[in-house]
PDB file of N, CA and C in Angstrom:
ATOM      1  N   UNK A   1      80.795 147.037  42.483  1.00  0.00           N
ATOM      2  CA  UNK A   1      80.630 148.366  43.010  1.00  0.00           C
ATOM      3  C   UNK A   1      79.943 148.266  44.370  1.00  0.00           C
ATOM      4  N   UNK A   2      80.320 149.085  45.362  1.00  0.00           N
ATOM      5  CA  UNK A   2      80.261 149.411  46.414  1.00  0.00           C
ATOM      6  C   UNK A   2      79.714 150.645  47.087  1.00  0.00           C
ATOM      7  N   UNK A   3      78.779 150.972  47.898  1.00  0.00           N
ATOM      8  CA  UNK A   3      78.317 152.318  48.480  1.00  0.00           C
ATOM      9  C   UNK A   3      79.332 152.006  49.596  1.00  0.00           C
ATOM     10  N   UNK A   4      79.593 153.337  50.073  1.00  0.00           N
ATOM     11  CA  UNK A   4      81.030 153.332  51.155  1.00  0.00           C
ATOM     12  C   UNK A   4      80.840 154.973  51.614  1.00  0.00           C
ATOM     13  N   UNK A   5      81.251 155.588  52.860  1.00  0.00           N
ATOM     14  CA  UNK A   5      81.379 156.924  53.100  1.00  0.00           C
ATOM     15  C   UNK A   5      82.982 157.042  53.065  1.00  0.00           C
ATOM     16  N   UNK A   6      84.126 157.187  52.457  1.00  0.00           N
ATOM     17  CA  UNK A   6      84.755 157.417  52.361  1.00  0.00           C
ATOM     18  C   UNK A   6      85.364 158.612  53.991  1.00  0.00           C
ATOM     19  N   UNK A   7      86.532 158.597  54.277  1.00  0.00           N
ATOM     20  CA  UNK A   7      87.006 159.213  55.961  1.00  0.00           C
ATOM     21  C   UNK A   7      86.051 159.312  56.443  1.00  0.00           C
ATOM     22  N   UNK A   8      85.089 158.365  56.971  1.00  0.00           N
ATOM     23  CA  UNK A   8      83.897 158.212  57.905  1.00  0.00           C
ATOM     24  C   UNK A   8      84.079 157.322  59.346  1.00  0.00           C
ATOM     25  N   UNK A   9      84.590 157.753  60.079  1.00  0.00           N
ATOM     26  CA  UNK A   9      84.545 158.898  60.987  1.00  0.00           C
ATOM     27  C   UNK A   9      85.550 159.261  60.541  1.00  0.00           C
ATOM     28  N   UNK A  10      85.432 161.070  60.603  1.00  0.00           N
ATOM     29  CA  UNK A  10      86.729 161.384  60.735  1.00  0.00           C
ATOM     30  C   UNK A  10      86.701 162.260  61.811  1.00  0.00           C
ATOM     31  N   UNK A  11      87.873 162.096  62.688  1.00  0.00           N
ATOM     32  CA  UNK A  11      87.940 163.001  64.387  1.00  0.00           C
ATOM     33  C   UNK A  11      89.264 163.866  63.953  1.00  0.00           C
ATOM     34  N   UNK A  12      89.414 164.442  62.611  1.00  0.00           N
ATOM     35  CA  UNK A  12      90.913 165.113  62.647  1.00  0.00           C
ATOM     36  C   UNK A  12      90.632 166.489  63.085  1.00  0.00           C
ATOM     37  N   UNK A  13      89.190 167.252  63.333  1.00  0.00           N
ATOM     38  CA  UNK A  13      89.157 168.078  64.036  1.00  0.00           C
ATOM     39  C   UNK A  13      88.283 168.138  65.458  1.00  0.00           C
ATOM     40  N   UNK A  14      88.800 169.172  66.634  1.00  0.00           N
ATOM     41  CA  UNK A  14      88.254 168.924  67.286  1.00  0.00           C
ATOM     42  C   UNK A  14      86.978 169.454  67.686  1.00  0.00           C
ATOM     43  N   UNK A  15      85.779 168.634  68.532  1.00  0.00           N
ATOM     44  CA  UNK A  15      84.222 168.818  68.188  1.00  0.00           C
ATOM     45  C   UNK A  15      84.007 169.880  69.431  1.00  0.00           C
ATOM     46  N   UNK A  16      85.203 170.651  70.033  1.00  0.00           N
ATOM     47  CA  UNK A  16      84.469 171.612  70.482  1.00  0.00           C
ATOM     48  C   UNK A  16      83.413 172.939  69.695  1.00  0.00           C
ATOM     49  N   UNK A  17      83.167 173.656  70.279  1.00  0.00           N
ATOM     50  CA  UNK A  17      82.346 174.587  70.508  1.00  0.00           C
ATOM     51  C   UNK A  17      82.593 175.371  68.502  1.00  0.00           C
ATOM     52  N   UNK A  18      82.223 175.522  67.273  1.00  0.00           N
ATOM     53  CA  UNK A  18      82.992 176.476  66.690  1.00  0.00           C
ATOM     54  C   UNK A  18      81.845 177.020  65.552  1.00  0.00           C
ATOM     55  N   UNK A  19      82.414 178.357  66.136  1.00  0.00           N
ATOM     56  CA  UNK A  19      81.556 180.020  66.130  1.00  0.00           C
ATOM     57  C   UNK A  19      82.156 180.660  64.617  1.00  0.00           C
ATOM     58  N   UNK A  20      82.079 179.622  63.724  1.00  0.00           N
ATOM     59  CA  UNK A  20      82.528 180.223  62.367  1.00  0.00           C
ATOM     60  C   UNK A  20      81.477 179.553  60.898  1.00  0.00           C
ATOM     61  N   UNK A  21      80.430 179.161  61.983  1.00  0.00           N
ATOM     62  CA  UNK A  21      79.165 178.152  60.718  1.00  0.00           C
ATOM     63  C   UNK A  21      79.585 177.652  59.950  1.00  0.00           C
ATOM     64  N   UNK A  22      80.638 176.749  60.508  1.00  0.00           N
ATOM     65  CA  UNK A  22      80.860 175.184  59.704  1.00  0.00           C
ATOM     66  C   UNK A  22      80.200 174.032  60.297  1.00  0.00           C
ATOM     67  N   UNK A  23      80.120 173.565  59.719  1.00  0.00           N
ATOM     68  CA  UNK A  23      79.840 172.050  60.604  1.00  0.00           C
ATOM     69  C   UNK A  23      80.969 171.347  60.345  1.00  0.00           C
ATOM     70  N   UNK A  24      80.702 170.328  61.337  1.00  0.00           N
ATOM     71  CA  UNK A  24      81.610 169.310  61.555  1.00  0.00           C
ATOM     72  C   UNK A  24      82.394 168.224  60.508  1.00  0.00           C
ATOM     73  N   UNK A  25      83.434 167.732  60.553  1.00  0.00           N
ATOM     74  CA  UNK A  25      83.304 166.862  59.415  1.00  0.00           C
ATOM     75  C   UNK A  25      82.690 165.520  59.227  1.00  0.00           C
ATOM     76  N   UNK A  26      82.332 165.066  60.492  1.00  0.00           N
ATOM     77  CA  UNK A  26      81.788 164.015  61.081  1.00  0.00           C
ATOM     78  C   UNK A  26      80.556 163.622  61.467  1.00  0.00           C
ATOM     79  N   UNK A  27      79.789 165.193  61.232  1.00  0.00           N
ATOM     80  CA  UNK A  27      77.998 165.231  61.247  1.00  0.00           C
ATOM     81  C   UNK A  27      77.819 164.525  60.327  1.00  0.00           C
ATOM     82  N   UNK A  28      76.295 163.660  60.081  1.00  0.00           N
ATOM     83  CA  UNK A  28      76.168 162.719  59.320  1.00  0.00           C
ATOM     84  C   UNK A  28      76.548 161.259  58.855  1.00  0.00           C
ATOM     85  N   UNK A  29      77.894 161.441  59.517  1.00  0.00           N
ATOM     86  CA  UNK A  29      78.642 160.184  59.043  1.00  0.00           C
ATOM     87  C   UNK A  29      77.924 159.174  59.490  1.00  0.00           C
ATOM     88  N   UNK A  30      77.005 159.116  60.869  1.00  0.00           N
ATOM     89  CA  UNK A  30      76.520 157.766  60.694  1.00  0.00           C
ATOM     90  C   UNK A  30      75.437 157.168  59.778  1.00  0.00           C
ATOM     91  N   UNK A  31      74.480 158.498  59.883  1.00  0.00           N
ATOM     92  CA  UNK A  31      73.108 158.466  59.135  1.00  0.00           C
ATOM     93  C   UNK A  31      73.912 157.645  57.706  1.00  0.00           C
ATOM     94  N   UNK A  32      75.021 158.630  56.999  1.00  0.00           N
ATOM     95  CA  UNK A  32      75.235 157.992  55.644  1.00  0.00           C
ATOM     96  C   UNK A  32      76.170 156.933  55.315  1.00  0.00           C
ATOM     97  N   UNK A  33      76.712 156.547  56.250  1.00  0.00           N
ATOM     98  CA  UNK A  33      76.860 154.884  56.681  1.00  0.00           C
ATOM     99  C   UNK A  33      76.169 153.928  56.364  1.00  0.00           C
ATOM    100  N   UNK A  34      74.821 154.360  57.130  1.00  0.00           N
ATOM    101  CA  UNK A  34      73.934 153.364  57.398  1.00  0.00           C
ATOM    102  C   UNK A  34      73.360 152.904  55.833  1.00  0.00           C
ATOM    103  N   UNK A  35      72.730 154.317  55.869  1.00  0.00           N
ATOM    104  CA  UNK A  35      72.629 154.180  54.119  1.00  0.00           C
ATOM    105  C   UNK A  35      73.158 153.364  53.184  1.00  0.00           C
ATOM    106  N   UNK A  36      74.761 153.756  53.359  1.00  0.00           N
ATOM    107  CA  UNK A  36      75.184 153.243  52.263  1.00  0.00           C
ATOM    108  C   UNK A  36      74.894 151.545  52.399  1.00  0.00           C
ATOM    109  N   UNK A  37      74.954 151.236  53.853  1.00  0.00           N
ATOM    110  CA  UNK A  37      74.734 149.395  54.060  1.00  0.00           C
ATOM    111  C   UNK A  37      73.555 149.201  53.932  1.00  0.00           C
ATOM    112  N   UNK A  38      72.839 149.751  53.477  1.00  0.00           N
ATOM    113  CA  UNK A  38      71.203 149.565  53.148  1.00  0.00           C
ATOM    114  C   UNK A  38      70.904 149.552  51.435  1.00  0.00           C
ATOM    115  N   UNK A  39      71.874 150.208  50.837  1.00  0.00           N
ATOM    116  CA  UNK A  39      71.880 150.508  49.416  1.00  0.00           C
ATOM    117  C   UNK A  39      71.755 148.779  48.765  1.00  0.00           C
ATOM    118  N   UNK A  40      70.313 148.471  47.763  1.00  0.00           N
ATOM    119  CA  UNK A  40      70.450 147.291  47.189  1.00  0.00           C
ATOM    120  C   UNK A  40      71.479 146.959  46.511  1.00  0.00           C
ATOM    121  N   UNK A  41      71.252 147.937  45.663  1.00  0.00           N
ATOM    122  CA  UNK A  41      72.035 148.209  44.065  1.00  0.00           C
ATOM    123  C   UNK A  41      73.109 149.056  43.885  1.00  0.00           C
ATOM    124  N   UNK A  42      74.354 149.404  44.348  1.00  0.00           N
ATOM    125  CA  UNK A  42      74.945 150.928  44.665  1.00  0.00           C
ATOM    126  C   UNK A  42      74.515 151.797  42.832  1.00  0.00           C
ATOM    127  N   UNK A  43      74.624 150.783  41.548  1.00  0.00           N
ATOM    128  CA  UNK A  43      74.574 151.504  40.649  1.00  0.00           C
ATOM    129  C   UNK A  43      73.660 152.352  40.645  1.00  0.00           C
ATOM    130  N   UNK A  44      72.585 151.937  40.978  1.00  0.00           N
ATOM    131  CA  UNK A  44      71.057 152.910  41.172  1.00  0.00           C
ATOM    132  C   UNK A  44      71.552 154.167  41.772  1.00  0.00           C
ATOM    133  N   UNK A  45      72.382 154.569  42.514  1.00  0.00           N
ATOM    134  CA  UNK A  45      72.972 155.641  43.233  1.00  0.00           C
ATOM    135  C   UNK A  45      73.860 155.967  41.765  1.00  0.00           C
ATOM    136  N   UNK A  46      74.239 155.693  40.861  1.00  0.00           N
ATOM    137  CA  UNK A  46      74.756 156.392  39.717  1.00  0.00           C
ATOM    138  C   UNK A  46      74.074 156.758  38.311  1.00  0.00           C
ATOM    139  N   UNK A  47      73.617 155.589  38.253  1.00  0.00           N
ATOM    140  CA  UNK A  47      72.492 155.833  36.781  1.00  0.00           C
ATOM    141  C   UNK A  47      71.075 155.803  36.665  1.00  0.00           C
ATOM    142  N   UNK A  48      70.319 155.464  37.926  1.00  0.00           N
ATOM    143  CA  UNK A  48      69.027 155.449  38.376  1.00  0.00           C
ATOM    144  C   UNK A  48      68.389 154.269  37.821  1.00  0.00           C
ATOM    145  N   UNK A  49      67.202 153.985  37.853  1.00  0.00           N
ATOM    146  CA  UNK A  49      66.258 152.806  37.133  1.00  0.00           C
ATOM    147  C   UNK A  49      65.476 152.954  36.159  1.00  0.00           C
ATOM    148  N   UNK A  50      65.631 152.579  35.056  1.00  0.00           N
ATOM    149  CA  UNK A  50      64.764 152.455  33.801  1.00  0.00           C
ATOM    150  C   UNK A  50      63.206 152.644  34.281  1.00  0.00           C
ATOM    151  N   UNK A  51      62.479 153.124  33.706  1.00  0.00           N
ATOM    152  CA  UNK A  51      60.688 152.781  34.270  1.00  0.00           C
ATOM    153  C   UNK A  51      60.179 151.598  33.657  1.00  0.00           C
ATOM    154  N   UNK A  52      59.975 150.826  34.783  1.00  0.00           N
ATOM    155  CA  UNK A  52      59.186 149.889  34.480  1.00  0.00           C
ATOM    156  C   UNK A  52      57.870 150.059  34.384  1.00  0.00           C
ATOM    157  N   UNK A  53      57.281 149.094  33.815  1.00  0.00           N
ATOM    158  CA  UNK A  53      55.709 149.057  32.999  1.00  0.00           C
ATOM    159  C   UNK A  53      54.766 148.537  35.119  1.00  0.00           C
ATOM    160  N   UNK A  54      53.989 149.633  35.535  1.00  0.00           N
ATOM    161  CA  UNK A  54      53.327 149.790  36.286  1.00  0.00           C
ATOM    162  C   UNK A  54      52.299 148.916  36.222  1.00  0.00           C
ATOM    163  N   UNK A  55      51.796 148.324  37.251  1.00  0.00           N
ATOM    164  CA  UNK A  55      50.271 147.420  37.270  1.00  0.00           C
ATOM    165  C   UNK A  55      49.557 148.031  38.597  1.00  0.00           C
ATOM    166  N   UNK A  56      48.627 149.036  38.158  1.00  0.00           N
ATOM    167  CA  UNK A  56      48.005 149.609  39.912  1.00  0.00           C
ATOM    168  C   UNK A  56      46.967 148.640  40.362  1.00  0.00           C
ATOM    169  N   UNK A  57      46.630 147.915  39.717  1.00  0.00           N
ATOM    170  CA  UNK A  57      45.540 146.761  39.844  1.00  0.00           C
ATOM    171  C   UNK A  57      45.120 146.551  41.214  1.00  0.00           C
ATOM    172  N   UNK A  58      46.651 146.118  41.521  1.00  0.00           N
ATOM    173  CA  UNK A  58      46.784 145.617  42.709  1.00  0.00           C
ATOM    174  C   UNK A  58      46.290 146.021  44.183  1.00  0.00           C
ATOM    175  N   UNK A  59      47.082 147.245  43.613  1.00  0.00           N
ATOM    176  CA  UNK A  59      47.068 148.713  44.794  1.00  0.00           C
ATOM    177  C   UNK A  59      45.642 149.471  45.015  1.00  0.00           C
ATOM    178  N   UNK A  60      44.763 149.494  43.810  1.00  0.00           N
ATOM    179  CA  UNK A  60      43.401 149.959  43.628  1.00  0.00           C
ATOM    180  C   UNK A  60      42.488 148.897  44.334  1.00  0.00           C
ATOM    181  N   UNK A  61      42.747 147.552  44.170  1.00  0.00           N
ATOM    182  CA  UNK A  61      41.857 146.504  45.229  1.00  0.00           C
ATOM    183  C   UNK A  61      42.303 146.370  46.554  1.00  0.00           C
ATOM    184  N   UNK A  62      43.689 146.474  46.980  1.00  0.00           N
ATOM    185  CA  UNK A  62      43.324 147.348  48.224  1.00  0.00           C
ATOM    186  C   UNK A  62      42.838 148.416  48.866  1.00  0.00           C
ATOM    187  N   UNK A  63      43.061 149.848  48.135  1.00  0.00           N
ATOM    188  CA  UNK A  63      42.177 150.609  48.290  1.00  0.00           C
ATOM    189  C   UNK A  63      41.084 149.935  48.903  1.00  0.00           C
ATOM    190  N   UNK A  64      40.103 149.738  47.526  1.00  0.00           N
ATOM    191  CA  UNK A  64      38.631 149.423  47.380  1.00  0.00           C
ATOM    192  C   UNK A  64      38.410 148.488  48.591  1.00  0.00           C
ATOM    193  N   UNK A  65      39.057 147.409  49.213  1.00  0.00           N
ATOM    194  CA  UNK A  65      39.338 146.928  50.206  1.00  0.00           C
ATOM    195  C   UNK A  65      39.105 147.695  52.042  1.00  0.00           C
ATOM    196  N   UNK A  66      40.050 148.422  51.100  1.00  0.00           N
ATOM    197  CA  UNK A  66      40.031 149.110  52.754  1.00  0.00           C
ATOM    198  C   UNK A  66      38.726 149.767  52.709  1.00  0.00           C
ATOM    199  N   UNK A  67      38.345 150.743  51.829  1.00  0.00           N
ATOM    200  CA  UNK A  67      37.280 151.765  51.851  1.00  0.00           C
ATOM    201  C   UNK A  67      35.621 151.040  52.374  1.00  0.00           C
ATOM    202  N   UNK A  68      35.826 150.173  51.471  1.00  0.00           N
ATOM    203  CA  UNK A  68      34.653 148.745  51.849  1.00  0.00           C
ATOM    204  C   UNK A  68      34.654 148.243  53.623  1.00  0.00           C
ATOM    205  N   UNK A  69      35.334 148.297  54.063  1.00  0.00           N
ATOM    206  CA  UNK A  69      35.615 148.278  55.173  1.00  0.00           C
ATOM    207  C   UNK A  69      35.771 149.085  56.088  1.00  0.00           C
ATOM    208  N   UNK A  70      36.034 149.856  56.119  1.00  0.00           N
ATOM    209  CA  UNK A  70      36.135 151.541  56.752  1.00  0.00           C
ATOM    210  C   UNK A  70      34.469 152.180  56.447  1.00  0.00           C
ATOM    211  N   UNK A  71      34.144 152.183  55.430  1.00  0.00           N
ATOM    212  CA  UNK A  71      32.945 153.021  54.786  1.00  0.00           C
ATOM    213  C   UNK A  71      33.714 154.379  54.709  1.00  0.00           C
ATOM    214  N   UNK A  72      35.105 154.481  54.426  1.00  0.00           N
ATOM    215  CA  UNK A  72      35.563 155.853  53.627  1.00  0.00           C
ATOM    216  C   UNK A  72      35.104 155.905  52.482  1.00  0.00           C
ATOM    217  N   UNK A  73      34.912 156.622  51.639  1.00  0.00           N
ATOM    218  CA  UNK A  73      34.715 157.130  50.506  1.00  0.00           C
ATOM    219  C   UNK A  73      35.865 158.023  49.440  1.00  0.00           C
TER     220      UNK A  73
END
């Protein structure tokens, strides 16, 4: 499996001026391009990720780290 934008670009209409609040068909297409070539996993884009078992351990001694150092509180 594959992330892909499917008719990305598409130029079958033209990008003048149009006064009927559509957008384009082609807005976005790069942003979700990019995306999709950035996607690790494409399945995660279909069935999401189980929760894994969390360890903040880690994340709390940096905190405490920084704060110790800063003198934030």
């Amino acid at each position: 499996m594959t992330a892909s934008v499917p008719n990305c670009p598409n130029w079958s209409k033209s990008t003048e001026a149009n006064y009927n609040s559509s957008s384009h068909p082609n807005y976005g297409c790069a942003v979700n391009s990019n995306m999709a070539a950035m996607i690790a996993d494409p399945e995660d884009l279909v069935r999401g990720k189980e929760n894994e078992k969390l360890d903040s351990s880690s994340g709390k001694a940096a905190i405490q780290a920084y704060r110790a150092k800063t003198g934030d509180q």
